[in-house]
N, C-alpha and C. Protein backbone atom coordinates (compact mmCIF):
# COMPACT_ATOMS: atom_id res chain seq x y z
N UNK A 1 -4.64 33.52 -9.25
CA UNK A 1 -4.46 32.36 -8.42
C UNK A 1 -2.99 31.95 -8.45
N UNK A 2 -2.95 31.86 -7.19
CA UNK A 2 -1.12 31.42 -7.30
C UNK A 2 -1.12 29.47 -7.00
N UNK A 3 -0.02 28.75 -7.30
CA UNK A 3 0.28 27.35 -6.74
C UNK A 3 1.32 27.45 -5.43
N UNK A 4 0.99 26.53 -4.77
CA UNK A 4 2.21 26.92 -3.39
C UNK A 4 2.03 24.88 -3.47
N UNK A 5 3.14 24.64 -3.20
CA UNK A 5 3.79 23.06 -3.61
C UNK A 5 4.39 22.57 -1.97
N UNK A 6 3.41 21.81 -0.91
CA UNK A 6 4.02 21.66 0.27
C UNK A 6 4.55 20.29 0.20
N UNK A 7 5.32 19.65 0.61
CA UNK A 7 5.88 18.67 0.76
C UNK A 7 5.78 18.28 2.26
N UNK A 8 5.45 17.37 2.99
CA UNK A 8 4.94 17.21 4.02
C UNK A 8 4.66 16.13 4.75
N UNK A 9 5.21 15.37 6.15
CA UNK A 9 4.80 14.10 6.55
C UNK A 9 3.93 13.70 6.47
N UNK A 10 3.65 12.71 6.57
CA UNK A 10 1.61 11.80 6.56
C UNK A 10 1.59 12.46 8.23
N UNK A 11 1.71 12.36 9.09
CA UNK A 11 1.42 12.55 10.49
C UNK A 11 1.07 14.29 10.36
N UNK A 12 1.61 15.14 9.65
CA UNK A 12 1.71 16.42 9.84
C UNK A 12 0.34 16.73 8.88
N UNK A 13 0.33 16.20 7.85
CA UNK A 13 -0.51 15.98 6.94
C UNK A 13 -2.61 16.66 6.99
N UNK A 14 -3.02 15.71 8.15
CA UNK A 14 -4.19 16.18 8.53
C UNK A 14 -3.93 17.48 9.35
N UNK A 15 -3.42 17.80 9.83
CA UNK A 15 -3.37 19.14 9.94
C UNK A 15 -3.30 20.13 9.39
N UNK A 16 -2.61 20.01 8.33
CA UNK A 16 -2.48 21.14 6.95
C UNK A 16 -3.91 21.07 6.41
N UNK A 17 -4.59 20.40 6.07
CA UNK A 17 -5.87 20.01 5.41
C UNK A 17 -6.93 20.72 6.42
N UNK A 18 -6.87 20.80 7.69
CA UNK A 18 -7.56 20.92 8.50
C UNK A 18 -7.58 22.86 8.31
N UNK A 19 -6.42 23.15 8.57
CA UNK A 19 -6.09 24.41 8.72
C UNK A 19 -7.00 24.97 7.30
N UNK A 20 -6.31 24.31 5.97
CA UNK A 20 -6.65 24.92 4.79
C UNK A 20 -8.22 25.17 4.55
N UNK A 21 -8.81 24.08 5.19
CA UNK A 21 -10.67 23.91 4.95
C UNK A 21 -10.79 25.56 5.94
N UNK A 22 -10.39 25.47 7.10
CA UNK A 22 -10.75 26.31 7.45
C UNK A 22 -10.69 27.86 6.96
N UNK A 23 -9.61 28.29 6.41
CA UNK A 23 -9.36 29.14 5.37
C UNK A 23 -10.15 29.32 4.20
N UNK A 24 -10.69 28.13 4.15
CA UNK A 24 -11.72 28.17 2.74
C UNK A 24 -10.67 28.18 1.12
N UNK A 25 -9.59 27.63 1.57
CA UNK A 25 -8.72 27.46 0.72
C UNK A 25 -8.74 26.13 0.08
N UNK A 26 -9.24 25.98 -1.78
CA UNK A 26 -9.04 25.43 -2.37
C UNK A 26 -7.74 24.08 -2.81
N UNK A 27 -7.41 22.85 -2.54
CA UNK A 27 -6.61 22.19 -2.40
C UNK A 27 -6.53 20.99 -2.89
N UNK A 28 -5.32 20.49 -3.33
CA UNK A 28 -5.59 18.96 -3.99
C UNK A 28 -4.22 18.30 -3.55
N UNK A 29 -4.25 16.59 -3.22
CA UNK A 29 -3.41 16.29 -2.56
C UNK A 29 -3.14 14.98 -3.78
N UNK A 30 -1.50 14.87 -4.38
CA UNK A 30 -1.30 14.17 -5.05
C UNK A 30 -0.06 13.09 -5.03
N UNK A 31 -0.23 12.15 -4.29
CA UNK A 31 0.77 10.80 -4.18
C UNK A 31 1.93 10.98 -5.51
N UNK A 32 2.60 10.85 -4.73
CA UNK A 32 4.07 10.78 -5.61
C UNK A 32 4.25 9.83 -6.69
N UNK A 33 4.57 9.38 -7.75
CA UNK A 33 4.75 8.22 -8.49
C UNK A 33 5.56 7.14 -8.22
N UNK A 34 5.31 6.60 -8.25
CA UNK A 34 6.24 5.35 -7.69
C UNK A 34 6.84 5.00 -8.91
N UNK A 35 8.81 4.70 -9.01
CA UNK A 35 9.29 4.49 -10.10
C UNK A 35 9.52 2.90 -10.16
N UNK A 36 9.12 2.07 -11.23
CA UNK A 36 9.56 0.89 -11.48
C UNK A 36 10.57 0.58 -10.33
N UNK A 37 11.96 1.07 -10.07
CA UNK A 37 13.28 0.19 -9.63
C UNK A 37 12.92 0.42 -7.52
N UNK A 38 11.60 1.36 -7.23
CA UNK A 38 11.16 1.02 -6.23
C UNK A 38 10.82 0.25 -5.77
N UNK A 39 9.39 -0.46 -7.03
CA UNK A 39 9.00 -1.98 -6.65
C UNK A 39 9.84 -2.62 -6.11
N UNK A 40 9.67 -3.42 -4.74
CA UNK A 40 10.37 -4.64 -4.20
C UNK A 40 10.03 -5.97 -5.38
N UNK A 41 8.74 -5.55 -5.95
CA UNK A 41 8.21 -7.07 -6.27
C UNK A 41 7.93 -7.07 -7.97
N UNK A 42 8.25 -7.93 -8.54
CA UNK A 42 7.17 -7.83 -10.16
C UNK A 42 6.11 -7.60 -10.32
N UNK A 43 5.32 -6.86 -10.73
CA UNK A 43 4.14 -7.11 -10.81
C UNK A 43 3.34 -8.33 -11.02
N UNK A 44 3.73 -9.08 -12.10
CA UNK A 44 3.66 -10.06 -11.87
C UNK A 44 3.64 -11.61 -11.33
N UNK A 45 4.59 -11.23 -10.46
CA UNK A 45 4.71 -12.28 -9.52
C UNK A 45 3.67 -11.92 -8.06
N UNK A 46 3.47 -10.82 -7.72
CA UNK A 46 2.06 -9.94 -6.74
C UNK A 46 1.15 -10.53 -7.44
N UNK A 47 0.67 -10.93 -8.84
CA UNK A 47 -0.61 -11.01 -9.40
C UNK A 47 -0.53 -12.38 -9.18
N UNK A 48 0.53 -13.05 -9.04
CA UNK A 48 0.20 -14.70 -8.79
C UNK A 48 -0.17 -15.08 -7.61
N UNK A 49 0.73 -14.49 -6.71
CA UNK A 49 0.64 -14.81 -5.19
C UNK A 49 -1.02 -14.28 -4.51
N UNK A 50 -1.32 -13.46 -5.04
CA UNK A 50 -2.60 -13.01 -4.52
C UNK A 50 -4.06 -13.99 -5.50
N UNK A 51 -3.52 -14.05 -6.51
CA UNK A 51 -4.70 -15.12 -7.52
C UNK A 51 -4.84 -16.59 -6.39
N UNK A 52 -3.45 -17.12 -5.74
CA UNK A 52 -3.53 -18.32 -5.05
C UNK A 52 -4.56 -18.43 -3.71
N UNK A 53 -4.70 -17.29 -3.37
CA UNK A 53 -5.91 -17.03 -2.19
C UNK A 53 -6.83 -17.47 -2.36
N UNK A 54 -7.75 -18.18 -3.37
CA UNK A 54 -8.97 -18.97 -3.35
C UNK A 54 -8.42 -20.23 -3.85
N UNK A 55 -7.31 -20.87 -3.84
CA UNK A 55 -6.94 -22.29 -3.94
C UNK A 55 -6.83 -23.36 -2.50
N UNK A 56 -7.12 -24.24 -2.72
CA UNK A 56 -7.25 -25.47 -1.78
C UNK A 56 -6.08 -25.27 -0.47
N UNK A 57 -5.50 -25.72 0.44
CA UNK A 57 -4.37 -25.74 0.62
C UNK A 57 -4.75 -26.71 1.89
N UNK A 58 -3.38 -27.00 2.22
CA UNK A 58 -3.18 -28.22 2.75
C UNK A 58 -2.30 -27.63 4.28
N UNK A 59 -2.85 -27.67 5.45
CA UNK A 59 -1.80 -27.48 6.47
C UNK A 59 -1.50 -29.11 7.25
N UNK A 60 0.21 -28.38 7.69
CA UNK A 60 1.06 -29.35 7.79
C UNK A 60 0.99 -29.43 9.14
N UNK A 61 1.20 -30.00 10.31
CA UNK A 61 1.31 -30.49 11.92
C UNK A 61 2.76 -30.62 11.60
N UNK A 62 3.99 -29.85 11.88
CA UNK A 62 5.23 -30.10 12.10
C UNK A 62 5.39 -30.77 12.95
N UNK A 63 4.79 -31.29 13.93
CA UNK A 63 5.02 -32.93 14.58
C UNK A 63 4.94 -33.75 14.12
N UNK A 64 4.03 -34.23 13.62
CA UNK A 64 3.71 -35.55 12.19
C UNK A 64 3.51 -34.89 10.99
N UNK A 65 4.61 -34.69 10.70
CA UNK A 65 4.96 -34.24 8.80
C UNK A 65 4.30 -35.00 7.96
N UNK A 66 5.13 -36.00 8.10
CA UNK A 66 4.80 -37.43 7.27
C UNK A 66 3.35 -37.57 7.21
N UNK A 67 2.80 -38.16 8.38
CA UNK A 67 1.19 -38.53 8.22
C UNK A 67 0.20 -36.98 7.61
N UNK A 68 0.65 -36.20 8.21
CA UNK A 68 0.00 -34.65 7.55
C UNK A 68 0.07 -34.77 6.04
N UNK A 69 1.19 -35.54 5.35
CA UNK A 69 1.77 -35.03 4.13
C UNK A 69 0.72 -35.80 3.67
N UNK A 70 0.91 -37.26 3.88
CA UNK A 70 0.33 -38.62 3.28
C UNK A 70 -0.83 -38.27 3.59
C-alpha cells in the first residue's frame, strides 16, 4: 500500500472523493490544525460571548434612548 498526500481546494474537493469512491479507492480526509497565533479570538472570551445567548436583554429604540433605557 502506498500514501499519496493531495492538498486541494474545498470547491475541487468533492470531486476528488467522487472520482476516488469510484475507483474503489480507500481514503481519509484530515483538516489541517489550526495554530494558536491563527485564532482571531481567546478561547475564552468565544466561551463568554456565546454563554450570554440565554441571558435577558434589553433592546434600545435609537429614537427614544432615554425612555427605552429608563
Amino acid at each position: 500500500m502506498e500514501t499519496l498526500i493531495i492538498r486541494t481546494e474545498k470547491e475541487k474537493l468533492s470531486a476528488l472523493k467522487t472520482f476516488l469512491e469510484e475507483m474503489n479507492i480507500t481514503f481519509e480526509i484530515k483538516k489541517p490544525k489550526v495554530k494558536k497565533e491563527d485564532r482571531p479570538y481567546d478561547p475564552m472570551f468565544v466561551k463568554k460571548i456565546l454563554d450570554t445567548e440565554n441571558e435577558k436583554t434589553i433592546r434600545v429604540n435609537p429614537a427614544k434612548i432615554w425612555e427605552s433605557i429608563l
